[in-house]
PDB file of N, CA and C in Angstrom:
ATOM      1  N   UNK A   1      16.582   3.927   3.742  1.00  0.00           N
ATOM      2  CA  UNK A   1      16.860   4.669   2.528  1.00  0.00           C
ATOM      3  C   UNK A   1      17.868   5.772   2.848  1.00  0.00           C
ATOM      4  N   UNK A   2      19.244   5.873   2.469  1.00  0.00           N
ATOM      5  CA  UNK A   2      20.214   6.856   2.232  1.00  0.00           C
ATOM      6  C   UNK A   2      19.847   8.279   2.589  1.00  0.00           C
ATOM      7  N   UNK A   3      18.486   8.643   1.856  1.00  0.00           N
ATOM      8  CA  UNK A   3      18.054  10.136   1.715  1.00  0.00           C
ATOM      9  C   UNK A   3      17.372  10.400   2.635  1.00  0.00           C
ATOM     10  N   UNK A   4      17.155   9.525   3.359  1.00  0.00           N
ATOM     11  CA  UNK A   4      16.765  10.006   4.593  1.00  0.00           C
ATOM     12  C   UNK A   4      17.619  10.260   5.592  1.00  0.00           C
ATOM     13  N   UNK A   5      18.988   9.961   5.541  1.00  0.00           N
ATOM     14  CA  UNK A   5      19.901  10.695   6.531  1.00  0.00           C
ATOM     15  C   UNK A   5      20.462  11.346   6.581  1.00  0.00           C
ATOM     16  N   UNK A   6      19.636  12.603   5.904  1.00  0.00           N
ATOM     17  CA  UNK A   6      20.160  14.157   6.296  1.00  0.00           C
ATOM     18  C   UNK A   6      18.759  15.113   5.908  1.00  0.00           C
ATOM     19  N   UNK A   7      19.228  16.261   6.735  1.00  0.00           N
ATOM     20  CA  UNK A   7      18.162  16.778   7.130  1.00  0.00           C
ATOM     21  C   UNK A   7      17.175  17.672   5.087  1.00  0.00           C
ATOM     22  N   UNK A   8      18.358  17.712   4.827  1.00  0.00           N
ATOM     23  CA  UNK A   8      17.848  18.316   3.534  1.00  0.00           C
ATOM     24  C   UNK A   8      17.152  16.896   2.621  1.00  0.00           C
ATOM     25  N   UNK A   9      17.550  15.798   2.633  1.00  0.00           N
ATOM     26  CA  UNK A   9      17.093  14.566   2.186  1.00  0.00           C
ATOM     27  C   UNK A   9      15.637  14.401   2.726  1.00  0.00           C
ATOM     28  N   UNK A  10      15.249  14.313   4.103  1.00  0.00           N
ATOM     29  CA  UNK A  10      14.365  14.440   4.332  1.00  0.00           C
ATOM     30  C   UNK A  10      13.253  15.387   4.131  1.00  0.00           C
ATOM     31  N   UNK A  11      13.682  16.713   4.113  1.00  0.00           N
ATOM     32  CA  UNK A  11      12.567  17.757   3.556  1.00  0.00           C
ATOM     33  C   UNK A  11      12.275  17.499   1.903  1.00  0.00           C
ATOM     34  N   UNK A  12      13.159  16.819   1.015  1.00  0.00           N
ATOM     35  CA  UNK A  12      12.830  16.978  -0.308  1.00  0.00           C
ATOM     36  C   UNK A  12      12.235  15.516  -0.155  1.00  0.00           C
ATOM     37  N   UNK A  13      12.509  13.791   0.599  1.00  0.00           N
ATOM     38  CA  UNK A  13      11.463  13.440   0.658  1.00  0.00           C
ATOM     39  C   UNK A  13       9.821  13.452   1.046  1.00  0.00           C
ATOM     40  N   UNK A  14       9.785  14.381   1.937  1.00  0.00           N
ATOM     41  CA  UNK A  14       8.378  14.711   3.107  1.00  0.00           C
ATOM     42  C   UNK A  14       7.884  15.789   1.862  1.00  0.00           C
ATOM     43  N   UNK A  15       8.576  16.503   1.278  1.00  0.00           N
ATOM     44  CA  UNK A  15       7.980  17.521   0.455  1.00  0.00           C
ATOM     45  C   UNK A  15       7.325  17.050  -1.048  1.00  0.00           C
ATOM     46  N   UNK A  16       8.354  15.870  -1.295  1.00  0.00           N
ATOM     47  CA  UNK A  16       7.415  15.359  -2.688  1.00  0.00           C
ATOM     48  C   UNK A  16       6.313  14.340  -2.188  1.00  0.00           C
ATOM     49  N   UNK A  17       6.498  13.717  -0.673  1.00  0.00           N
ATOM     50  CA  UNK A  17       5.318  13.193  -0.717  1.00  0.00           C
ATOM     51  C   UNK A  17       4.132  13.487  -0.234  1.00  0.00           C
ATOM     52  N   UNK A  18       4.100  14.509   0.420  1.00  0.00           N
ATOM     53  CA  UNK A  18       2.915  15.569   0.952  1.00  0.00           C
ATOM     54  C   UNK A  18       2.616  16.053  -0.606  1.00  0.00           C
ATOM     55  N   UNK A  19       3.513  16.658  -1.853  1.00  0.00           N
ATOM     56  CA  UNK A  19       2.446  16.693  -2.539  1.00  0.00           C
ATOM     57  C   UNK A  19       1.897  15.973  -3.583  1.00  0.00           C
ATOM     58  N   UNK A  20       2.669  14.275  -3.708  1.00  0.00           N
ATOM     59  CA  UNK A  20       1.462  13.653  -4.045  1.00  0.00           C
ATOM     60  C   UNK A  20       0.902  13.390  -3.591  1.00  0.00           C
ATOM     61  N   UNK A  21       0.014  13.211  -2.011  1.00  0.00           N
ATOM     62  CA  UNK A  21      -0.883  13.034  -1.499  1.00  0.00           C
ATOM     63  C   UNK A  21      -1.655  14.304  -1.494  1.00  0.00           C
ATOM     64  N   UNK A  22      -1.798  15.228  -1.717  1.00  0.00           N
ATOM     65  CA  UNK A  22      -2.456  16.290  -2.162  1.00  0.00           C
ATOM     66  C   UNK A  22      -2.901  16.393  -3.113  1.00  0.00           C
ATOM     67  N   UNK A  23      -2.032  16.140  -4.077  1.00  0.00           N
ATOM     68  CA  UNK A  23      -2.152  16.591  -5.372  1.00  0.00           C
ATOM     69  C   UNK A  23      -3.814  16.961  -6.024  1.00  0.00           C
ATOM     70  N   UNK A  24      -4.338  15.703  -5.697  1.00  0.00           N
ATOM     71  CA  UNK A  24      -5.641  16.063  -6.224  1.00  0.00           C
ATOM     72  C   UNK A  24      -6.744  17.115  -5.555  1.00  0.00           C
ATOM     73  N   UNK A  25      -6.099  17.604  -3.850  1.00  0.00           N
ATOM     74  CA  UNK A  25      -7.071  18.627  -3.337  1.00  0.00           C
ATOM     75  C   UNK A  25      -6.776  19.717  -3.711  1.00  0.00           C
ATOM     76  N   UNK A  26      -5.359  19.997  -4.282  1.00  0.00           N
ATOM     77  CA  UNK A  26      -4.664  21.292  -4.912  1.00  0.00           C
ATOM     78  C   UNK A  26      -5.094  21.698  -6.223  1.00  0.00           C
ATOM     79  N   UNK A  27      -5.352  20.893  -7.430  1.00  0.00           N
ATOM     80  CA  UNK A  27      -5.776  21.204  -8.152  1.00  0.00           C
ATOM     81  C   UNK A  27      -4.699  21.046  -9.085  1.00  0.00           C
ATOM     82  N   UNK A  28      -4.405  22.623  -9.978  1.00  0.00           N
ATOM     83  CA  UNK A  28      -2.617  22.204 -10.981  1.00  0.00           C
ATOM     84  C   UNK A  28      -1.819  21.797 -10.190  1.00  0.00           C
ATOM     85  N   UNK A  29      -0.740  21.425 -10.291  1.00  0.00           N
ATOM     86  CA  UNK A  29       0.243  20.687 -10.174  1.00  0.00           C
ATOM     87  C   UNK A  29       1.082  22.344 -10.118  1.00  0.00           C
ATOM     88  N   UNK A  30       2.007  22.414  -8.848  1.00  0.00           N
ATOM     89  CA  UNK A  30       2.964  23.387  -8.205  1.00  0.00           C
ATOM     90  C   UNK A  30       4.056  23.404  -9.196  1.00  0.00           C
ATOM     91  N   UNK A  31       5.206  24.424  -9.076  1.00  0.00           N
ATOM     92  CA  UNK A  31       6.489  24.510  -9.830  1.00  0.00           C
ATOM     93  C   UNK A  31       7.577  23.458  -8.573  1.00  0.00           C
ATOM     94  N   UNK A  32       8.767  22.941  -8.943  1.00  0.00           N
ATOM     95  CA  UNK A  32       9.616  22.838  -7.991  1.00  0.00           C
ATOM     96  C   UNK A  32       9.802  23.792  -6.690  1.00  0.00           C
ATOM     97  N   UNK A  33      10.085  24.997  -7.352  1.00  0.00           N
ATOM     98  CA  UNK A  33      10.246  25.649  -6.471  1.00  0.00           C
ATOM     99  C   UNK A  33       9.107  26.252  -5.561  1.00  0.00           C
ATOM    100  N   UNK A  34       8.039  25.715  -5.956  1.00  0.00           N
ATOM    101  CA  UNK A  34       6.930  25.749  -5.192  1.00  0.00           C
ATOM    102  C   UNK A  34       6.777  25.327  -4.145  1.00  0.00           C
ATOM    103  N   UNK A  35       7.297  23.791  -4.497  1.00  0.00           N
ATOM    104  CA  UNK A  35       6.793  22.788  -3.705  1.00  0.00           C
ATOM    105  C   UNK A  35       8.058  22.530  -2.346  1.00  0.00           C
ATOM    106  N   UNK A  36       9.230  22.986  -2.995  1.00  0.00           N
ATOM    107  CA  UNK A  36      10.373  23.032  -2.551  1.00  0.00           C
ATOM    108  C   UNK A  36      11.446  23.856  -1.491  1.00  0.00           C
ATOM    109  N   UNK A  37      10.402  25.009  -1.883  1.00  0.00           N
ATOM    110  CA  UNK A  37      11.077  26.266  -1.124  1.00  0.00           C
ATOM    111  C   UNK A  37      10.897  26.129   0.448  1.00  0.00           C
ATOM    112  N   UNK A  38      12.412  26.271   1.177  1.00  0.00           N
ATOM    113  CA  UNK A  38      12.250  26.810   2.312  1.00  0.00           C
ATOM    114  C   UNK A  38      13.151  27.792   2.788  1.00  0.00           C
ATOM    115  N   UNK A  39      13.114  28.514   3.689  1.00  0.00           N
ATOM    116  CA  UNK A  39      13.990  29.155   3.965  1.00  0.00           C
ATOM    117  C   UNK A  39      15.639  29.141   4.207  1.00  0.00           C
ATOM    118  N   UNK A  40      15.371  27.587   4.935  1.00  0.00           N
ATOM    119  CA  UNK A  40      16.633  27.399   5.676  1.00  0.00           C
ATOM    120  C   UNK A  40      17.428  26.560   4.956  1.00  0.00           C
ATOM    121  N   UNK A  41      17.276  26.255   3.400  1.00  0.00           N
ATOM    122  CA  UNK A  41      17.720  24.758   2.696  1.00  0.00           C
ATOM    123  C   UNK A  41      18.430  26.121   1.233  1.00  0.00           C
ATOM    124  N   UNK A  42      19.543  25.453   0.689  1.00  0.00           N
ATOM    125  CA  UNK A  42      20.046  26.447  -0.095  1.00  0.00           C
ATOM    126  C   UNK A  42      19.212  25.794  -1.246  1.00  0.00           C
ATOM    127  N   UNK A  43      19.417  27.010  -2.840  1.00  0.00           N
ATOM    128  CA  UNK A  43      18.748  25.880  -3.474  1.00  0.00           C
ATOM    129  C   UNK A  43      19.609  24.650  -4.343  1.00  0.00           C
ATOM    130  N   UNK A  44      21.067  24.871  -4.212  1.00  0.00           N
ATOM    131  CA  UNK A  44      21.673  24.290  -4.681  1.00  0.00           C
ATOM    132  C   UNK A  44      21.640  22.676  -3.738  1.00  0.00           C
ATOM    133  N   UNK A  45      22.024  22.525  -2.343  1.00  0.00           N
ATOM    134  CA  UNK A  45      21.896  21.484  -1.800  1.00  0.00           C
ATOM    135  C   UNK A  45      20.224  20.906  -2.179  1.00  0.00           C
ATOM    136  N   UNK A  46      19.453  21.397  -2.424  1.00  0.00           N
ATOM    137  CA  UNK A  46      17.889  20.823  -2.258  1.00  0.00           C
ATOM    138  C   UNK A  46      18.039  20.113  -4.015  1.00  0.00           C
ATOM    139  N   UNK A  47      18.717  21.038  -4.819  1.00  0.00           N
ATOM    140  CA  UNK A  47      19.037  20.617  -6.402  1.00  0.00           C
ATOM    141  C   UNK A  47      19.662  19.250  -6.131  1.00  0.00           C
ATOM    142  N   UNK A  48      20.765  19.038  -5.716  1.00  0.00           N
ATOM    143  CA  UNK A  48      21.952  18.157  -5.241  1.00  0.00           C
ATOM    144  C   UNK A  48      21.437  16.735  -4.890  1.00  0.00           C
ATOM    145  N   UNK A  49      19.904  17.023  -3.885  1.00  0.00           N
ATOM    146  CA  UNK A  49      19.524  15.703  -3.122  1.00  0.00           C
ATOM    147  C   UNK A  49      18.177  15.285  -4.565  1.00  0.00           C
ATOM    148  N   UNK A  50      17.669  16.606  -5.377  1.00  0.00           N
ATOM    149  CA  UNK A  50      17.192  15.679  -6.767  1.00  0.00           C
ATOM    150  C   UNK A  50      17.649  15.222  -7.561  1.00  0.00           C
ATOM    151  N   UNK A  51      19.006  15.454  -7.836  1.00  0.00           N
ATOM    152  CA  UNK A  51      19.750  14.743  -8.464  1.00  0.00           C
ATOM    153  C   UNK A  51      19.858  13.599  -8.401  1.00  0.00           C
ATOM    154  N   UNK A  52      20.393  12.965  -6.717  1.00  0.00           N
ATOM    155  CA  UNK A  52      20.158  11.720  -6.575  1.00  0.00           C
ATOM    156  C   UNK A  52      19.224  10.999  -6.128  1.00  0.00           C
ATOM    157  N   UNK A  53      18.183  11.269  -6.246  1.00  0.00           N
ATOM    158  CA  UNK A  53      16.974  10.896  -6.291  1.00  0.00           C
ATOM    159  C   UNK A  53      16.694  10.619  -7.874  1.00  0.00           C
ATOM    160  N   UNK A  54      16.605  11.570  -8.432  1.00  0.00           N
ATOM    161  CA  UNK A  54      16.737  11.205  -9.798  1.00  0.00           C
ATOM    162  C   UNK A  54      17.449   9.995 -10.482  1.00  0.00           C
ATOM    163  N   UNK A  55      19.436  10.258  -9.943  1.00  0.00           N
ATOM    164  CA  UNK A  55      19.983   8.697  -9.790  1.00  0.00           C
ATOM    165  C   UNK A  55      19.444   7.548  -9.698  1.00  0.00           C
ATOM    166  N   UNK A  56      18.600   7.430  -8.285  1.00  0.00           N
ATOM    167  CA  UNK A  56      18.091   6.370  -7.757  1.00  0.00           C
ATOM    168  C   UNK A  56      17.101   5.408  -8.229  1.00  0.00           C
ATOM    169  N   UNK A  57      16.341   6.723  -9.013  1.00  0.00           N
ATOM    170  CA  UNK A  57      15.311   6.081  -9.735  1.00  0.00           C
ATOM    171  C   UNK A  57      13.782   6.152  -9.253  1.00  0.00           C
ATOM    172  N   UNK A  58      13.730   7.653  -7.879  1.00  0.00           N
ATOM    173  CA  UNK A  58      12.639   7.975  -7.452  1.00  0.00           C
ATOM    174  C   UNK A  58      11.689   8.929  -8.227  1.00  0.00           C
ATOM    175  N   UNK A  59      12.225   9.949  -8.563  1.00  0.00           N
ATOM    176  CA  UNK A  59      11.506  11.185  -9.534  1.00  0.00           C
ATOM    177  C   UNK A  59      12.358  11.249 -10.817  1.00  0.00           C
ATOM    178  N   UNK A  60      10.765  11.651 -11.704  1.00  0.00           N
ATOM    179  CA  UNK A  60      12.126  12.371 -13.016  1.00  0.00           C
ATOM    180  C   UNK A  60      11.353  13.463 -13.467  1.00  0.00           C
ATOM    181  N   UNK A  61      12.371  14.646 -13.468  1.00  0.00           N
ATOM    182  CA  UNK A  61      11.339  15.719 -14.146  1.00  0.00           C
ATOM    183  C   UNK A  61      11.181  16.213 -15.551  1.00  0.00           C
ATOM    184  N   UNK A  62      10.117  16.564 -15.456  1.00  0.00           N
ATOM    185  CA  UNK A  62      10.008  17.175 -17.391  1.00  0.00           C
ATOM    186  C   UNK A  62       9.722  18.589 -16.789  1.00  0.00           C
ATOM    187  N   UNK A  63       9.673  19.355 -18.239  1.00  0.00           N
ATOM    188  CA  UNK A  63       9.237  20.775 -18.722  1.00  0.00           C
ATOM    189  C   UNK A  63       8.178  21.184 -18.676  1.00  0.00           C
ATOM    190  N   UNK A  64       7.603  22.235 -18.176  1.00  0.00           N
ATOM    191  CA  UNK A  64       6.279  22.425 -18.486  1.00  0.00           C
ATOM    192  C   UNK A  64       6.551  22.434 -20.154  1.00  0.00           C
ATOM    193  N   UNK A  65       4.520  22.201 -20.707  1.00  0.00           N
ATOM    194  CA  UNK A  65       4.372  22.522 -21.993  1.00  0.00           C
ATOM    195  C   UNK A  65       4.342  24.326 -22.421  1.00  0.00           C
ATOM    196  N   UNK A  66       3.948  24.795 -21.684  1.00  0.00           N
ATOM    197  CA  UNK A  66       3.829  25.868 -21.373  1.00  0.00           C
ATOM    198  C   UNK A  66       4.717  27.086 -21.284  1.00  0.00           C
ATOM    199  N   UNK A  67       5.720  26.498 -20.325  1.00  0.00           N
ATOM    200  CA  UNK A  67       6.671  27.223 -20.033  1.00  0.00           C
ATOM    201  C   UNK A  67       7.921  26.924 -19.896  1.00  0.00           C
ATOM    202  N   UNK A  68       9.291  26.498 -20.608  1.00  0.00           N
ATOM    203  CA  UNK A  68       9.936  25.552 -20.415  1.00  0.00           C
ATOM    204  C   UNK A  68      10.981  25.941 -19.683  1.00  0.00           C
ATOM    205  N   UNK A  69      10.462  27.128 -18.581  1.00  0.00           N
ATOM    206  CA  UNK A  69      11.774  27.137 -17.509  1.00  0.00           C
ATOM    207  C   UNK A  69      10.881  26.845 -16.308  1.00  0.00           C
ATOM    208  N   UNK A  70      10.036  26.336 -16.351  1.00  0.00           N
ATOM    209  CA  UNK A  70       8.972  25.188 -15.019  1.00  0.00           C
ATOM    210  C   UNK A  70       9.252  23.930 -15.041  1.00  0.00           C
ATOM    211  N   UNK A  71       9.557  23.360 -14.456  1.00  0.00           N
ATOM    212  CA  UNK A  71       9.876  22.176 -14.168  1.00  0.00           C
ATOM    213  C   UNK A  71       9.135  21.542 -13.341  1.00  0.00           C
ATOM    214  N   UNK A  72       8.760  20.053 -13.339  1.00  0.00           N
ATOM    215  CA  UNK A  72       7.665  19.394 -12.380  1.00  0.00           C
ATOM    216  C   UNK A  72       8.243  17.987 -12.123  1.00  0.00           C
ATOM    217  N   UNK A  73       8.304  17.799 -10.937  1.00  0.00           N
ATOM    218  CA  UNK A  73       8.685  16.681 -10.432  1.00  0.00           C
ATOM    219  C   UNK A  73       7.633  15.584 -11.108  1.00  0.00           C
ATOM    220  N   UNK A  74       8.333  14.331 -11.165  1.00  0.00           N
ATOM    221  CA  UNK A  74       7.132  12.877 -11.605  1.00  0.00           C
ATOM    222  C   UNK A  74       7.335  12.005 -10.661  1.00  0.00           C
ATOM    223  N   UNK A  75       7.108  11.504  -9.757  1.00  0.00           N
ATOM    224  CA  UNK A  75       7.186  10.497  -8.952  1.00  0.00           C
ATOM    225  C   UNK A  75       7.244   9.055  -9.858  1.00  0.00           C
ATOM    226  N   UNK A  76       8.381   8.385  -9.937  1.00  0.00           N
ATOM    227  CA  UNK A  76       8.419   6.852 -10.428  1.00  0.00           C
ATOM    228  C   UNK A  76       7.373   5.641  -9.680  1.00  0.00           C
ATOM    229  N   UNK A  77       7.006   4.998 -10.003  1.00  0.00           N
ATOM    230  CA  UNK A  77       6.511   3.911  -9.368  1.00  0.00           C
ATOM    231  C   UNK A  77       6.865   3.928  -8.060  1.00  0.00           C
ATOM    232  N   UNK A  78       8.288   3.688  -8.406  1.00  0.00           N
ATOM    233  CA  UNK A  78       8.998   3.353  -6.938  1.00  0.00           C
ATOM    234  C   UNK A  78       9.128   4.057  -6.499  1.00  0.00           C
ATOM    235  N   UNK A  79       8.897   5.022  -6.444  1.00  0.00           N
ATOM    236  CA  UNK A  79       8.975   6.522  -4.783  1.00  0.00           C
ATOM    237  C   UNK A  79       7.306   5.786  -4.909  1.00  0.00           C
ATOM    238  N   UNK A  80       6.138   5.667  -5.560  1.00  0.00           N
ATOM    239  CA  UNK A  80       5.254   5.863  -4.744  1.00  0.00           C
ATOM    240  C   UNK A  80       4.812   4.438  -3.693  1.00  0.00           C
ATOM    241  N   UNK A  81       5.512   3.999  -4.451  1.00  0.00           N
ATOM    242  CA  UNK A  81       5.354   2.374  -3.939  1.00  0.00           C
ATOM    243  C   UNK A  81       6.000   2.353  -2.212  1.00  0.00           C
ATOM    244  N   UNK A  82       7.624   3.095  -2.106  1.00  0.00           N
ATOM    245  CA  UNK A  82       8.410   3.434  -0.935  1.00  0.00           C
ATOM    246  C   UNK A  82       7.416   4.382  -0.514  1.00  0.00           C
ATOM    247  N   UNK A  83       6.285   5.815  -0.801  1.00  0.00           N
ATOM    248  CA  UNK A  83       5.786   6.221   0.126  1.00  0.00           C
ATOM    249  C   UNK A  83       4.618   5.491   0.890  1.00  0.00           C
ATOM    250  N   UNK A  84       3.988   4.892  -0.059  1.00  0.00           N
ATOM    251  CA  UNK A  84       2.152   4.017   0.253  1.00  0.00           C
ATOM    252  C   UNK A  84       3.482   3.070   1.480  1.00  0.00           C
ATOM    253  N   UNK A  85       4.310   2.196   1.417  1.00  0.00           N
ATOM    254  CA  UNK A  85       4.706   1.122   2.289  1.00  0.00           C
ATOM    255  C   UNK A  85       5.203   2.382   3.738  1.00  0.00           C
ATOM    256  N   UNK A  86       5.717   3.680   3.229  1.00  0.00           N
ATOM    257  CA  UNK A  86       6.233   4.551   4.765  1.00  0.00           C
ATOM    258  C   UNK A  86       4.739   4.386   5.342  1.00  0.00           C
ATOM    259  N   UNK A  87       3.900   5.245   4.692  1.00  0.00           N
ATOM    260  CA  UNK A  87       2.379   5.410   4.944  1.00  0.00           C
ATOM    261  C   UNK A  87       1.883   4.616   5.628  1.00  0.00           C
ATOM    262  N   UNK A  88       2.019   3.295   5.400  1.00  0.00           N
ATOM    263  CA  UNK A  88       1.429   1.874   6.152  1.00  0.00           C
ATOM    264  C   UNK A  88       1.645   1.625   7.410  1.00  0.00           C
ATOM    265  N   UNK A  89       3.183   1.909   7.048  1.00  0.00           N
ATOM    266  CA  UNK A  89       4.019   0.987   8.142  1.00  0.00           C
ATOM    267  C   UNK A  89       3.839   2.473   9.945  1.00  0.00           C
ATOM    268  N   UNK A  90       3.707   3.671   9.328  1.00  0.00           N
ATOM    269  CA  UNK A  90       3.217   4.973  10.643  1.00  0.00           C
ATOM    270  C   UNK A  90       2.169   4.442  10.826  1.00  0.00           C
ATOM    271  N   UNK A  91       0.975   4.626   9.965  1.00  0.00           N
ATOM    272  CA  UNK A  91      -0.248   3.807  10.468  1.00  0.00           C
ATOM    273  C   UNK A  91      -0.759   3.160  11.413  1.00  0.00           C
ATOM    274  N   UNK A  92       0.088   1.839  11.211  1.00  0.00           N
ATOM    275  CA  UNK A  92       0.441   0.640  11.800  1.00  0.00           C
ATOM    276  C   UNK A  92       0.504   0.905  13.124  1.00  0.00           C
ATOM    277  N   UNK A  93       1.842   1.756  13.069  1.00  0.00           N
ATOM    278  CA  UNK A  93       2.113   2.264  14.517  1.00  0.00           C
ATOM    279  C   UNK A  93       1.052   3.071  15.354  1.00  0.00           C
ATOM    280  N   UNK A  94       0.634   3.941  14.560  1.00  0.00           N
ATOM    281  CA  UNK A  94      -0.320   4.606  15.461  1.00  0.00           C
ATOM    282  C   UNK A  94      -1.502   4.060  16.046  1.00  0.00           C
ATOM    283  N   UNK A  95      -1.859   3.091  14.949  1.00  0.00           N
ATOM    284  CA  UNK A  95      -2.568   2.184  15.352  1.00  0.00           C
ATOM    285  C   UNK A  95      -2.777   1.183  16.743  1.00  0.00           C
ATOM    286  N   UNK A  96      -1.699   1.226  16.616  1.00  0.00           N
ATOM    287  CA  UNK A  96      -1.747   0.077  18.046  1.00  0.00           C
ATOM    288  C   UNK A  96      -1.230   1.133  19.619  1.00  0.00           C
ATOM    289  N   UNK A  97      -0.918   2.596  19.082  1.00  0.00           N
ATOM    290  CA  UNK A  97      -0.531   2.713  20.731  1.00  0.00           C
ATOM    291  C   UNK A  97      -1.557   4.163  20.628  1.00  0.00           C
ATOM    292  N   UNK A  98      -2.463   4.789  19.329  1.00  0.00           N
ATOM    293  CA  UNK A  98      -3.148   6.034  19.680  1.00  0.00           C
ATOM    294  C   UNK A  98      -4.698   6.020  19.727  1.00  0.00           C
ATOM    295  N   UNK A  99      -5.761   6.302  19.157  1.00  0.00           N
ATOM    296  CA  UNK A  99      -6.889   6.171  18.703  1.00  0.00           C
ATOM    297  C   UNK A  99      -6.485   7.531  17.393  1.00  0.00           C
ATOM    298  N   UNK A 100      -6.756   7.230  16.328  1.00  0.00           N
ATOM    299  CA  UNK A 100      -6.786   8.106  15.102  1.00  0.00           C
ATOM    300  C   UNK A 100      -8.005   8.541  14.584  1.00  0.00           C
ATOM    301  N   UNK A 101      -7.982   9.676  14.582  1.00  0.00           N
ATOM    302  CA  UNK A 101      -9.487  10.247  13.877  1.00  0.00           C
ATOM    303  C   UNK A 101      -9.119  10.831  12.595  1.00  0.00           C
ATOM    304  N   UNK A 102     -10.273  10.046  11.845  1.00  0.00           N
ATOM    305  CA  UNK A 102      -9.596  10.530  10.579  1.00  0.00           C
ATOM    306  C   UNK A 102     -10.800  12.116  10.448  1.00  0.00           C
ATOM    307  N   UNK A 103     -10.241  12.771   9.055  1.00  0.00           N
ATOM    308  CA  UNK A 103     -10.643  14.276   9.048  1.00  0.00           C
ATOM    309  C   UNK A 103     -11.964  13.897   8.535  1.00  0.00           C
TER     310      UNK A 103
END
């Protein structure tokens, strides 16, 4: 996948999918810039790599009802479908060369 070869591609993938795999121990649902913020990433390049993600056909965001300068990422099918198959395929790996304890 494209967005994974660069370093800002990768933090906005690892970052939307850490929090749908959370999502439900967190409780509401974070702002972008919640979920998004780091120090070292501008916010325009981190904007730039949702864009095309957005392009691609991984996330699309809406408005909060609430507040309509919040914004919330949606994961498409297909980002979650591309994370459950990343998910598998580490697994896999760890599987055969670690012993894994789960929490």
């Amino acid at each position: 996948m494209p967005i994974l070869n660069s370093v800002i591609g990768r933090h906005v993938y690892f970052s939307i999918a850490t929090e749908l795999l959370n999502k439900s121990e967190q409780g509401p649902a974070r702002s972008l810039k919640q979920v998004l913020n780091h120090p070292g990433y501008t916010e325009r390049a981190i904007r730039l790599k949702l864009r095309e993600m957005e392009h691609m056909g991984f996330i699309t965001s809406v408005y909060s009802h609430a507040d309509k300068r919040v914004r919330f990422l949606v994961p498409t099918p297909k980002l979650v479908e591309l994370i459950e198959n990343h998910a598998r395929f580490y697994q896999s790996l760890l599987d055969k060369k670690f012993i894994v304890l789960e929490k």
